[in-house]
N, C-alpha and C. Protein backbone atom coordinates (compact mmCIF):
# COMPACT_ATOMS: atom_id res chain seq x y z
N UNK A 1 0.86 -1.17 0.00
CA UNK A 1 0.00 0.00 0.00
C UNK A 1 0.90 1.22 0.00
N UNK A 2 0.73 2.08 -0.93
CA UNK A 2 1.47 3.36 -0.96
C UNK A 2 1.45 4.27 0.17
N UNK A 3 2.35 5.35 0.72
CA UNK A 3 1.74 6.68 1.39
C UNK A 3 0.10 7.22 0.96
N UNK A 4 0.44 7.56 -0.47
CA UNK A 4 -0.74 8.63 -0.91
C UNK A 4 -2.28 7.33 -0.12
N UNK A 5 -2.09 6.46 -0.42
CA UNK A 5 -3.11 5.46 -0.24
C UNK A 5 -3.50 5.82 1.38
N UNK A 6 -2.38 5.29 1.86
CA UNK A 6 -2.66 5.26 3.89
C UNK A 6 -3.30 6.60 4.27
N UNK A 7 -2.52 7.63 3.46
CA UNK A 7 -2.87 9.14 4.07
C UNK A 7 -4.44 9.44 3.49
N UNK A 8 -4.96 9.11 2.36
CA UNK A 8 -6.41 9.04 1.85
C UNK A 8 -7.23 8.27 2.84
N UNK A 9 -7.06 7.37 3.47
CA UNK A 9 -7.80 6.51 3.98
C UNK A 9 -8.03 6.84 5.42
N UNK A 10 -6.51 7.45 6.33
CA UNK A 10 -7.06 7.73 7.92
C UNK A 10 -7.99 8.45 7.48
N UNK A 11 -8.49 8.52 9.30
CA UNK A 11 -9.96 9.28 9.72
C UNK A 11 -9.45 10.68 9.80
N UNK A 12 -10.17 11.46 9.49
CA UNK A 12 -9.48 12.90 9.57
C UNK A 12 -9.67 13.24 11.03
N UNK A 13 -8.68 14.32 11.53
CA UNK A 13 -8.21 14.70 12.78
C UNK A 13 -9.29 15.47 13.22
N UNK A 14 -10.15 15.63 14.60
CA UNK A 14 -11.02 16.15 15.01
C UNK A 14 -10.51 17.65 15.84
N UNK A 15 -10.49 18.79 16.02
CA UNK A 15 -10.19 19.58 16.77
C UNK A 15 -11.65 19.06 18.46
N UNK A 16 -10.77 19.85 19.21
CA UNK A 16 -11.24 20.12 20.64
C UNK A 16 -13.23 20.53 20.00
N UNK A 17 -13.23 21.66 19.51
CA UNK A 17 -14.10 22.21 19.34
C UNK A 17 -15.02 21.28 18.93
N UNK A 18 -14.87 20.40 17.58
CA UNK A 18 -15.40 19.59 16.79
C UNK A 18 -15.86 18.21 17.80
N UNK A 19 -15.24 17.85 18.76
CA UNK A 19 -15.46 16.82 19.64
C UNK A 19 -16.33 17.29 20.48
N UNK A 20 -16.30 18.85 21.02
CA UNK A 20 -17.27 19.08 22.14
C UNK A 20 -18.53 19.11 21.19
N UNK A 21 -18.48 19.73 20.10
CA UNK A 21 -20.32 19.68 19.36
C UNK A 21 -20.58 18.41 19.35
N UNK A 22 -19.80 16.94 18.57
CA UNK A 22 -20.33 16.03 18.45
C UNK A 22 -21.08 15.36 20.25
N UNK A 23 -20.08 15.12 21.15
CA UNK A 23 -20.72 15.20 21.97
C UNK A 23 -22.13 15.97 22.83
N UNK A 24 -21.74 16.89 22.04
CA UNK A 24 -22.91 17.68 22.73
C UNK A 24 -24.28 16.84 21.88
N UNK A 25 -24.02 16.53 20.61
CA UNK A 25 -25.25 16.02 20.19
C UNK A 25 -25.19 14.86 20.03
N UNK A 26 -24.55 14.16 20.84
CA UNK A 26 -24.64 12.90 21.08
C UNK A 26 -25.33 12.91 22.07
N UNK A 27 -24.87 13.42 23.04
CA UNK A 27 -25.92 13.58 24.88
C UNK A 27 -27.36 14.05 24.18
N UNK A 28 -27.56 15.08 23.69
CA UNK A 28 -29.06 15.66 23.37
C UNK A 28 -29.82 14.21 22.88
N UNK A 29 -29.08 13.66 21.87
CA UNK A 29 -30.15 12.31 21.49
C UNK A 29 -30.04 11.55 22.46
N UNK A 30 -29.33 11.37 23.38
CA UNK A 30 -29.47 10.27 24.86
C UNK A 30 -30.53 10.79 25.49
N UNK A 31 -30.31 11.87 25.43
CA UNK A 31 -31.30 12.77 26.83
C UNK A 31 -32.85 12.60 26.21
N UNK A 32 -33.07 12.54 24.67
CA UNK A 32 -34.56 12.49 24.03
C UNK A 32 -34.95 11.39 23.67
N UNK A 33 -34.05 10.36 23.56
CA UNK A 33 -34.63 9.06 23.88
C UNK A 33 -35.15 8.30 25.44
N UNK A 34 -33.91 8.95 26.03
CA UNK A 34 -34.64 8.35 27.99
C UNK A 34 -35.71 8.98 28.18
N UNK A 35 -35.80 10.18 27.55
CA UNK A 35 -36.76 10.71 27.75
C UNK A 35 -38.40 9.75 26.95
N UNK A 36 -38.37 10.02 26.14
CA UNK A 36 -39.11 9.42 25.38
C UNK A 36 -39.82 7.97 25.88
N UNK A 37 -38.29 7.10 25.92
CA UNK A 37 -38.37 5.86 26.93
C UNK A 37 -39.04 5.30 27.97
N UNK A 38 -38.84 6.95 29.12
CA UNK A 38 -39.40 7.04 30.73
C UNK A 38 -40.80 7.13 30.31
N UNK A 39 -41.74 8.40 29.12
CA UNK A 39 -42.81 8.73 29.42
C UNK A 39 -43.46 7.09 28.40
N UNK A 40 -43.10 6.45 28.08
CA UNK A 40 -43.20 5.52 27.35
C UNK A 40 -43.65 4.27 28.40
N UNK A 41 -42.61 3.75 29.23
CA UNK A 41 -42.77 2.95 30.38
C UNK A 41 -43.71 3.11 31.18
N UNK A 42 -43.74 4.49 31.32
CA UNK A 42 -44.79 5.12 32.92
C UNK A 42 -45.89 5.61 32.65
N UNK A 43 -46.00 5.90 31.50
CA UNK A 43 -47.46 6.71 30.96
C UNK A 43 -48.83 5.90 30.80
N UNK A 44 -48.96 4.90 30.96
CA UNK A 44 -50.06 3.77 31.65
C UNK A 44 -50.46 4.00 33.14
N UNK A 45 -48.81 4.12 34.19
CA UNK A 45 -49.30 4.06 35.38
C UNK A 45 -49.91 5.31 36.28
N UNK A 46 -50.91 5.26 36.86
CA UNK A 46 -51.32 6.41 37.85
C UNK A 46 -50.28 7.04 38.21
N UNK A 47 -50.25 8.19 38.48
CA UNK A 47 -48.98 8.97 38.82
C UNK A 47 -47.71 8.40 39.20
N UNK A 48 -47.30 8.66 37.76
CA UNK A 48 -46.49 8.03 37.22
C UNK A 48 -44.87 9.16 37.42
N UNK A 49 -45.32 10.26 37.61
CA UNK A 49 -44.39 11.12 37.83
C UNK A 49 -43.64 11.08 38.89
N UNK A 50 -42.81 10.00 38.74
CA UNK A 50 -41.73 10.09 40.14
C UNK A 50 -40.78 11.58 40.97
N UNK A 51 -40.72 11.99 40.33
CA UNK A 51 -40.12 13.36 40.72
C UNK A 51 -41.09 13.58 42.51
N UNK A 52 -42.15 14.24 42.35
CA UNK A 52 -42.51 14.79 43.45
C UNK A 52 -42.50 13.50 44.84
N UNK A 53 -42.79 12.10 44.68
CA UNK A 53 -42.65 11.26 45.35
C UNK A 53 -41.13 10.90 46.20
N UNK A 54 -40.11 11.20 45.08
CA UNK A 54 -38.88 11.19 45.67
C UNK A 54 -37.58 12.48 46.03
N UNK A 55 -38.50 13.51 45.63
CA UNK A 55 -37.82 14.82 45.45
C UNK A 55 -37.39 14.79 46.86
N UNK A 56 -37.97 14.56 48.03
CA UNK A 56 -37.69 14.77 49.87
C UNK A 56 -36.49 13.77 50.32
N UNK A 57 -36.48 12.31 49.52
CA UNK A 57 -35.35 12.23 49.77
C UNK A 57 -34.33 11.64 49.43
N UNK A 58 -34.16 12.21 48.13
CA UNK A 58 -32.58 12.42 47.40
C UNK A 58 -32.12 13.69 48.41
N UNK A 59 -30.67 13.16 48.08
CA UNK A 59 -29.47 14.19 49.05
C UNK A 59 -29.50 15.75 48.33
N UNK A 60 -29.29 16.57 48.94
CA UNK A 60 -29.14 17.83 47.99
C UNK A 60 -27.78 17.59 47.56
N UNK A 61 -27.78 17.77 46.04
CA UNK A 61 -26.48 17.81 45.18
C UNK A 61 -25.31 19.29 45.32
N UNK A 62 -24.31 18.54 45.60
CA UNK A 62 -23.17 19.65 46.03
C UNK A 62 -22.70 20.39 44.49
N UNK A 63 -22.85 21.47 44.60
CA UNK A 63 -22.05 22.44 44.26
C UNK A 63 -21.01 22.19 43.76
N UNK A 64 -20.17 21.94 42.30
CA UNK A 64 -19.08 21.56 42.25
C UNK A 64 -18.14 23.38 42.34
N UNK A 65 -16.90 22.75 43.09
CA UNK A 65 -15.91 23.95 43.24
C UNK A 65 -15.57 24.30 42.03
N UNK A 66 -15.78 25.91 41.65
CA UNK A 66 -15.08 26.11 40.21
C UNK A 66 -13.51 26.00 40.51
N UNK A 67 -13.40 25.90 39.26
CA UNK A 67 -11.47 25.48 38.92
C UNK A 67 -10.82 26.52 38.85
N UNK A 68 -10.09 27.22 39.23
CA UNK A 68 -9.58 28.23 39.19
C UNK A 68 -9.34 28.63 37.51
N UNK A 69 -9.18 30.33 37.54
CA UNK A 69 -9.32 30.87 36.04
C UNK A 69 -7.88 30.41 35.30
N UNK A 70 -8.16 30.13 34.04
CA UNK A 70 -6.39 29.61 33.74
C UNK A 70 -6.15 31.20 33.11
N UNK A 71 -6.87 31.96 32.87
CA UNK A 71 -6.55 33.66 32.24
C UNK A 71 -6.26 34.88 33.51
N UNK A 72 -5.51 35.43 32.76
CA UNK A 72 -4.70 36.35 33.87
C UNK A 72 -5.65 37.98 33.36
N UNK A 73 -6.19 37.81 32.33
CA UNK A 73 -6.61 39.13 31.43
C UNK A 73 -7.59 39.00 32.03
N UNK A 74 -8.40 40.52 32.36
CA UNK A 74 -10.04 41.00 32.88
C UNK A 74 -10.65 40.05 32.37
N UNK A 75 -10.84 40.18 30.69
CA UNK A 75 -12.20 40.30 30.61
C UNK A 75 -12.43 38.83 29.80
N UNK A 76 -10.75 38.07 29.57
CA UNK A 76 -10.96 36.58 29.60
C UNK A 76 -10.90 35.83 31.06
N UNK A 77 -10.66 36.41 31.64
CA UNK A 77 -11.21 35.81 33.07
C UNK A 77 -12.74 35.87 33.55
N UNK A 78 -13.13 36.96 33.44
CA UNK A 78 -14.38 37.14 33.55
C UNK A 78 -15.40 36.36 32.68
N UNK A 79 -15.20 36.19 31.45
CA UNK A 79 -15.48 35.20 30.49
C UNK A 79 -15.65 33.73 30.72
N UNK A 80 -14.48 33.28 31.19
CA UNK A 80 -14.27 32.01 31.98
C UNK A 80 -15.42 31.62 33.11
N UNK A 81 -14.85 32.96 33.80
CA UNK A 81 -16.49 32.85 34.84
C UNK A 81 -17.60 32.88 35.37
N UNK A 82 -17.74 33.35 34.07
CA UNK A 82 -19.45 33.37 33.37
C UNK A 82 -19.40 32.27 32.99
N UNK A 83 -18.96 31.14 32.00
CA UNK A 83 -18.97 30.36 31.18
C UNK A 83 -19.36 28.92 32.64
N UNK A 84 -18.70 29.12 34.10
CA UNK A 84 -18.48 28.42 35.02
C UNK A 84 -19.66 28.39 35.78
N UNK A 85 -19.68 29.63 35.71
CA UNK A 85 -21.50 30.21 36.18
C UNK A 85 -22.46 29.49 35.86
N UNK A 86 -22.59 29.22 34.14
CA UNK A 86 -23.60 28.57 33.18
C UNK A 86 -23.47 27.31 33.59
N UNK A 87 -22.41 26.71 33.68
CA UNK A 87 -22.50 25.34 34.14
C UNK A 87 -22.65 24.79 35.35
N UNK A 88 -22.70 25.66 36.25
CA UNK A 88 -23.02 25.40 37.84
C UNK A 88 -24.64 25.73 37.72
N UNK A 89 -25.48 26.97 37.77
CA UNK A 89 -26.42 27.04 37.48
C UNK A 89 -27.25 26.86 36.81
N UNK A 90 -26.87 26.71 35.31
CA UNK A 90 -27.58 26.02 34.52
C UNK A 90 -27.43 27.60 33.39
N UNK A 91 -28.22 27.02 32.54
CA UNK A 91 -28.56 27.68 31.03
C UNK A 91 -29.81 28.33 30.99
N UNK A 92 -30.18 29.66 30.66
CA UNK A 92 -31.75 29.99 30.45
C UNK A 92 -31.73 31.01 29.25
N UNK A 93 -32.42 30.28 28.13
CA UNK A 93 -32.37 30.76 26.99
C UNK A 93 -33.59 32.05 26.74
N UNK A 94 -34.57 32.23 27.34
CA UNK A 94 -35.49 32.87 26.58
C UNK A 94 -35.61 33.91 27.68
N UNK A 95 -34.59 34.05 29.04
CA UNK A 95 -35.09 34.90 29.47
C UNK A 95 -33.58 35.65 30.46
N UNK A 96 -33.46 36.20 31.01
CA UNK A 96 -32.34 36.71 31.75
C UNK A 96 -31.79 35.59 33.32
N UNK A 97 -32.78 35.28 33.71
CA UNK A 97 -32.82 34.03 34.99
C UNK A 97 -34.27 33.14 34.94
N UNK A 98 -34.00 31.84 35.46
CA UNK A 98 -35.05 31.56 35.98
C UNK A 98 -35.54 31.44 36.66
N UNK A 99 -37.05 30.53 37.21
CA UNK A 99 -37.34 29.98 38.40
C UNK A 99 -36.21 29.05 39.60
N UNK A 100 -35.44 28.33 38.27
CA UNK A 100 -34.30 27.45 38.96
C UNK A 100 -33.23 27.85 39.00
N UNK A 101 -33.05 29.12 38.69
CA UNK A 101 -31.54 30.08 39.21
C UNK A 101 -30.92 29.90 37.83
N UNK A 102 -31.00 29.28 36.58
CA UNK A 102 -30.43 29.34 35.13
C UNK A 102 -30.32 30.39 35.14
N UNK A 103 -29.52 30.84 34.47
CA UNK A 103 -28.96 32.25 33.82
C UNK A 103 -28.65 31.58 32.18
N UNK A 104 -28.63 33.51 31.68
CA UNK A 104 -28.62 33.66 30.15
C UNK A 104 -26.86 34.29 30.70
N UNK A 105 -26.30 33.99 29.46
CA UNK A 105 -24.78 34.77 29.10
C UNK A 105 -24.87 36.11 29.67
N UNK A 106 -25.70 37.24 29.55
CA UNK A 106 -25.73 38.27 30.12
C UNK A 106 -25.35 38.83 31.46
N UNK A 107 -26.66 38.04 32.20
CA UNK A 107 -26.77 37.99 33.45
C UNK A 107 -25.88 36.95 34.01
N UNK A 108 -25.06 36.02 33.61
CA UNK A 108 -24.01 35.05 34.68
C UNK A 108 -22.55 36.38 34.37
N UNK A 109 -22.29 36.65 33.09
CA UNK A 109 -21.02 37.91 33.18
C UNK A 109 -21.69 38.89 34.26
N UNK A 110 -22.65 39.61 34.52
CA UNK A 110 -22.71 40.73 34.89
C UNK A 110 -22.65 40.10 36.80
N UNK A 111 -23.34 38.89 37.36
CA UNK A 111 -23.32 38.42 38.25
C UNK A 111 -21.95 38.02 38.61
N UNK A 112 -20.54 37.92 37.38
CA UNK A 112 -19.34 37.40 37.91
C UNK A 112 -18.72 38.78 38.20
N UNK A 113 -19.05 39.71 37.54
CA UNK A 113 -18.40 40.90 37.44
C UNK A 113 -18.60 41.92 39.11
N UNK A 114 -19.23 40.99 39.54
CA UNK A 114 -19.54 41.75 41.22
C UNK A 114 -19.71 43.00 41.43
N UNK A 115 -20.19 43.73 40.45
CA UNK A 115 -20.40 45.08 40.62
C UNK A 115 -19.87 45.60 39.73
N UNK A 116 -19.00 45.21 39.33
CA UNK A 116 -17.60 46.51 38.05
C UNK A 116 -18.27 46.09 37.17
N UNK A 117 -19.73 47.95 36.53
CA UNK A 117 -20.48 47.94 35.20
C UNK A 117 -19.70 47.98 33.96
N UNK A 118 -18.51 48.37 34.74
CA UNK A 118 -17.46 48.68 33.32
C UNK A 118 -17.23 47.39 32.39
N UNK A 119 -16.67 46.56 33.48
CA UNK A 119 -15.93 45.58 32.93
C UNK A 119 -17.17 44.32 32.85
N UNK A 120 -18.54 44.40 33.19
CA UNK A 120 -19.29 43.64 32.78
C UNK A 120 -19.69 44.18 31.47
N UNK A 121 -19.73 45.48 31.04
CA UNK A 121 -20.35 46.24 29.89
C UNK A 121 -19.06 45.67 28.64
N UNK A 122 -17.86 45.88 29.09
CA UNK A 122 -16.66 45.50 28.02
C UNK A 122 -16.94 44.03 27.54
N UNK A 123 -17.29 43.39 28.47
CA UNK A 123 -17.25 41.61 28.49
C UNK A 123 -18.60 41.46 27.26
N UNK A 124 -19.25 42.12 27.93
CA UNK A 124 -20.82 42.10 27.05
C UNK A 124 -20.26 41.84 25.54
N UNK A 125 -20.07 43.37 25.18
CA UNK A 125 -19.24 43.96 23.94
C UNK A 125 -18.41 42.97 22.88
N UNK A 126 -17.44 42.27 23.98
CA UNK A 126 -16.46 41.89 23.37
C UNK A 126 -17.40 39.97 22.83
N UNK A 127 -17.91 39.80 23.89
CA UNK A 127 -18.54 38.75 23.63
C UNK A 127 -19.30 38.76 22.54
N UNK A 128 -20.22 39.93 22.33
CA UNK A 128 -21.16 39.86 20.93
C UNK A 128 -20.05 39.99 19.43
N UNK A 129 -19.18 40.45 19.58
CA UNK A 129 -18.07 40.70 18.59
C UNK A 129 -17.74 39.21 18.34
N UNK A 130 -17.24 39.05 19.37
CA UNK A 130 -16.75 37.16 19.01
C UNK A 130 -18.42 36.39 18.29
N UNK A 131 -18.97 36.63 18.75
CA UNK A 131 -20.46 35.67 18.56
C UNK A 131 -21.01 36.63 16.80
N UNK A 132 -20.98 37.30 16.56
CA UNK A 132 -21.07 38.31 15.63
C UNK A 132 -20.01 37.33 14.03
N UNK A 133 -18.70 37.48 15.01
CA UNK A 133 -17.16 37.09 13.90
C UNK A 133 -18.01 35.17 13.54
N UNK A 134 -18.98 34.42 14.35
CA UNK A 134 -18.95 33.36 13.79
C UNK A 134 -20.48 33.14 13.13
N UNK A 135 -21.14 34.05 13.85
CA UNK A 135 -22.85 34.06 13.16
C UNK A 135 -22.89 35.40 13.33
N UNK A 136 -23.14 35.93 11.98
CA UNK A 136 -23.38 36.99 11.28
C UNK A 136 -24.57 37.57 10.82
N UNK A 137 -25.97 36.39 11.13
CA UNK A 137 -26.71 36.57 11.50
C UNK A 137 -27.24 37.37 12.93
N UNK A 138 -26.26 37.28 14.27
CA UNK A 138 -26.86 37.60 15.10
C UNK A 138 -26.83 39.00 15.25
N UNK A 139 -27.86 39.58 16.26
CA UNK A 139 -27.46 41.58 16.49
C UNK A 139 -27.41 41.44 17.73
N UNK A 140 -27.64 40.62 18.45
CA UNK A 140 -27.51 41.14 19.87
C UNK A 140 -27.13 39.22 20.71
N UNK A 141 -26.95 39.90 22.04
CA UNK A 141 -26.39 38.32 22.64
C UNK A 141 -27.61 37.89 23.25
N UNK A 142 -28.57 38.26 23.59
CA UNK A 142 -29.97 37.89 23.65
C UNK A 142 -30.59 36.96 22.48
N UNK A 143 -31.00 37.83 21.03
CA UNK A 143 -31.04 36.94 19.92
C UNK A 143 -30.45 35.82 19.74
N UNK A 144 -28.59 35.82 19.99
CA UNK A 144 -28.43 34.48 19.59
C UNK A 144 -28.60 33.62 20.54
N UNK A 145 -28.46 33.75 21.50
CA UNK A 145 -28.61 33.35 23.15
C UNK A 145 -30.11 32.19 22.51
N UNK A 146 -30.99 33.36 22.14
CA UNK A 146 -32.94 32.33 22.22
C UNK A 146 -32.47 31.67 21.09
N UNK A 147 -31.91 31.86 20.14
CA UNK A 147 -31.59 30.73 18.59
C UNK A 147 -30.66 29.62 18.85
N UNK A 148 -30.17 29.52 20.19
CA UNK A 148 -29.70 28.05 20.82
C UNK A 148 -30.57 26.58 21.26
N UNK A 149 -30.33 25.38 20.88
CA UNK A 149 -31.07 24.40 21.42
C UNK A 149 -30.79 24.27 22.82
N UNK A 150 -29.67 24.38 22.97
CA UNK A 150 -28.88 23.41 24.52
C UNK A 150 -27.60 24.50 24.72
N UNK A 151 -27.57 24.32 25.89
CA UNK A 151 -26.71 25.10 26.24
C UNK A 151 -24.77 24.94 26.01
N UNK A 152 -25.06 24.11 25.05
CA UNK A 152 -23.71 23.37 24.52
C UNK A 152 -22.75 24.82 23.84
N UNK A 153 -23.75 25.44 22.69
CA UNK A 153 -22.98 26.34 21.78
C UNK A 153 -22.89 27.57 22.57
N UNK A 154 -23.45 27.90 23.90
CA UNK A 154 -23.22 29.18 24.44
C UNK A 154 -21.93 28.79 25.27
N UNK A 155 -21.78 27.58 25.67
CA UNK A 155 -20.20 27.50 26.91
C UNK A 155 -19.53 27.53 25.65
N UNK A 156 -18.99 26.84 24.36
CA UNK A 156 -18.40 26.76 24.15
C UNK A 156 -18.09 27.99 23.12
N UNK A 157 -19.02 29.12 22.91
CA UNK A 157 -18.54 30.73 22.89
C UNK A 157 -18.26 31.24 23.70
N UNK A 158 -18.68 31.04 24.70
CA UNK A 158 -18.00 31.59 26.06
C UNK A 158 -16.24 31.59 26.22
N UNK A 159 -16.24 30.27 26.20
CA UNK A 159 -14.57 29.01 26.09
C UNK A 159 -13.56 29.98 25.26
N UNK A 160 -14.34 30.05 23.69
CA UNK A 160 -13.56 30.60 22.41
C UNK A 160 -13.25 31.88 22.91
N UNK A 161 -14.75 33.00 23.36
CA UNK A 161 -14.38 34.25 23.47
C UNK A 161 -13.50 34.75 24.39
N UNK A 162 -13.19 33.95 25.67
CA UNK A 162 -12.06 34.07 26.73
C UNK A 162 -10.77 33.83 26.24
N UNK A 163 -10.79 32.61 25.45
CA UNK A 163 -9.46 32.39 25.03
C UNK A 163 -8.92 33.74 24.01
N UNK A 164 -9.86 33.96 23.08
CA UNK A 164 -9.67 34.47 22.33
C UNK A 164 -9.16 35.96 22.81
N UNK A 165 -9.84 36.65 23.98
CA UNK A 165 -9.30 37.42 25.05
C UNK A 165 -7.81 37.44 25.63
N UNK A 166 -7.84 36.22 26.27
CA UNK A 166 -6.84 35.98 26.41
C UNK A 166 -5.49 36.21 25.69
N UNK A 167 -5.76 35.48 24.22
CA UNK A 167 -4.51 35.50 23.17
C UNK A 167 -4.35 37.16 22.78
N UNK A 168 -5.32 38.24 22.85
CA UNK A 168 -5.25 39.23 22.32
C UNK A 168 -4.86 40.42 23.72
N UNK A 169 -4.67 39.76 24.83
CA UNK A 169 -4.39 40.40 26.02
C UNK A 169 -5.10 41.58 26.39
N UNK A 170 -6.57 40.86 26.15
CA UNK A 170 -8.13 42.01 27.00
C UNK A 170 -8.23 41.00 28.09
């Protein structure tokens, strides 16, 4: 078998980025089939909704410790910790917070930013610029924010726009 042959044939090389989407939509079809599955199994039986029956006593789930920022720059640090925010609290697409403490991109930067409007207002900015440079469709971080399924493509603009901070020393 030749070079040209072997090199035609590997699997092409996946970046970081390219592995977190596939995963991400790999979990979404796990999550809509159990789903599907559960109301499938239980939807015959009389209250069938286990949730409120066992909600009293499952343990309350701990808090995982965020990881410290690997960025030394404002407003890719701040970035980072919004992005840490989203994943501790959760994701809320259609609105600024929720009932269950989710946050939108907006409101987890402006909540990391502890008060400094400045540097939550810069973060804002710089974030719609990055989100802008890859969908050119969007005008605001709200818009693209509600045109998300899962909260997969907002961490991992979050991820890009810090780094991307980072490398440019904001």
């Amino acid at each position: 078998m030749s070079t040209a042959t072997a090199t035609r044939l590997a699997p092409p090389v996946l970046d970081l980025d390219a592995r977190l989407a596939l995963a991400d939509a790999a979990m979404t079809v796990r999550l809509g089939q159990a789903a599907v599955a559960f109301e499938v199994n239980t939807a015959h039986l009389p209250g069938a909704d286990p949730i409120p029956h066992i909600a009293e006593t499952l343990p309350v789930p701990l808090t995982p410790a965020a990881e410290p920022s690997p960025y030394r720059t404002p407003i890719a640090d701040l970035l980072h910790r919004a992005r840490q925010r989203i994943e501790t609290d959760g994701w809320c697409r259609d609105a600024v917070f929720d009932e269950s403490g989710a946050v939108c991109p907006i409101r987890a930067i402006r909540l990391e930013a502890a008060g400094d409007r400045h540097l939550a207002d810069d973060a804002c900015v710089y974030l719609l610029d990055r989100i802008q440079a890859d969908f050119t469709w969007a005008e605001t971080i709200p818009s693209w924010n509600a045109a998300q399924t899962s909260a997969g493509p907002v961490l991992l603009t979050l991820d890009r726009a810090a780094h991307h901070a980072h490398t440019h020393n904001i």
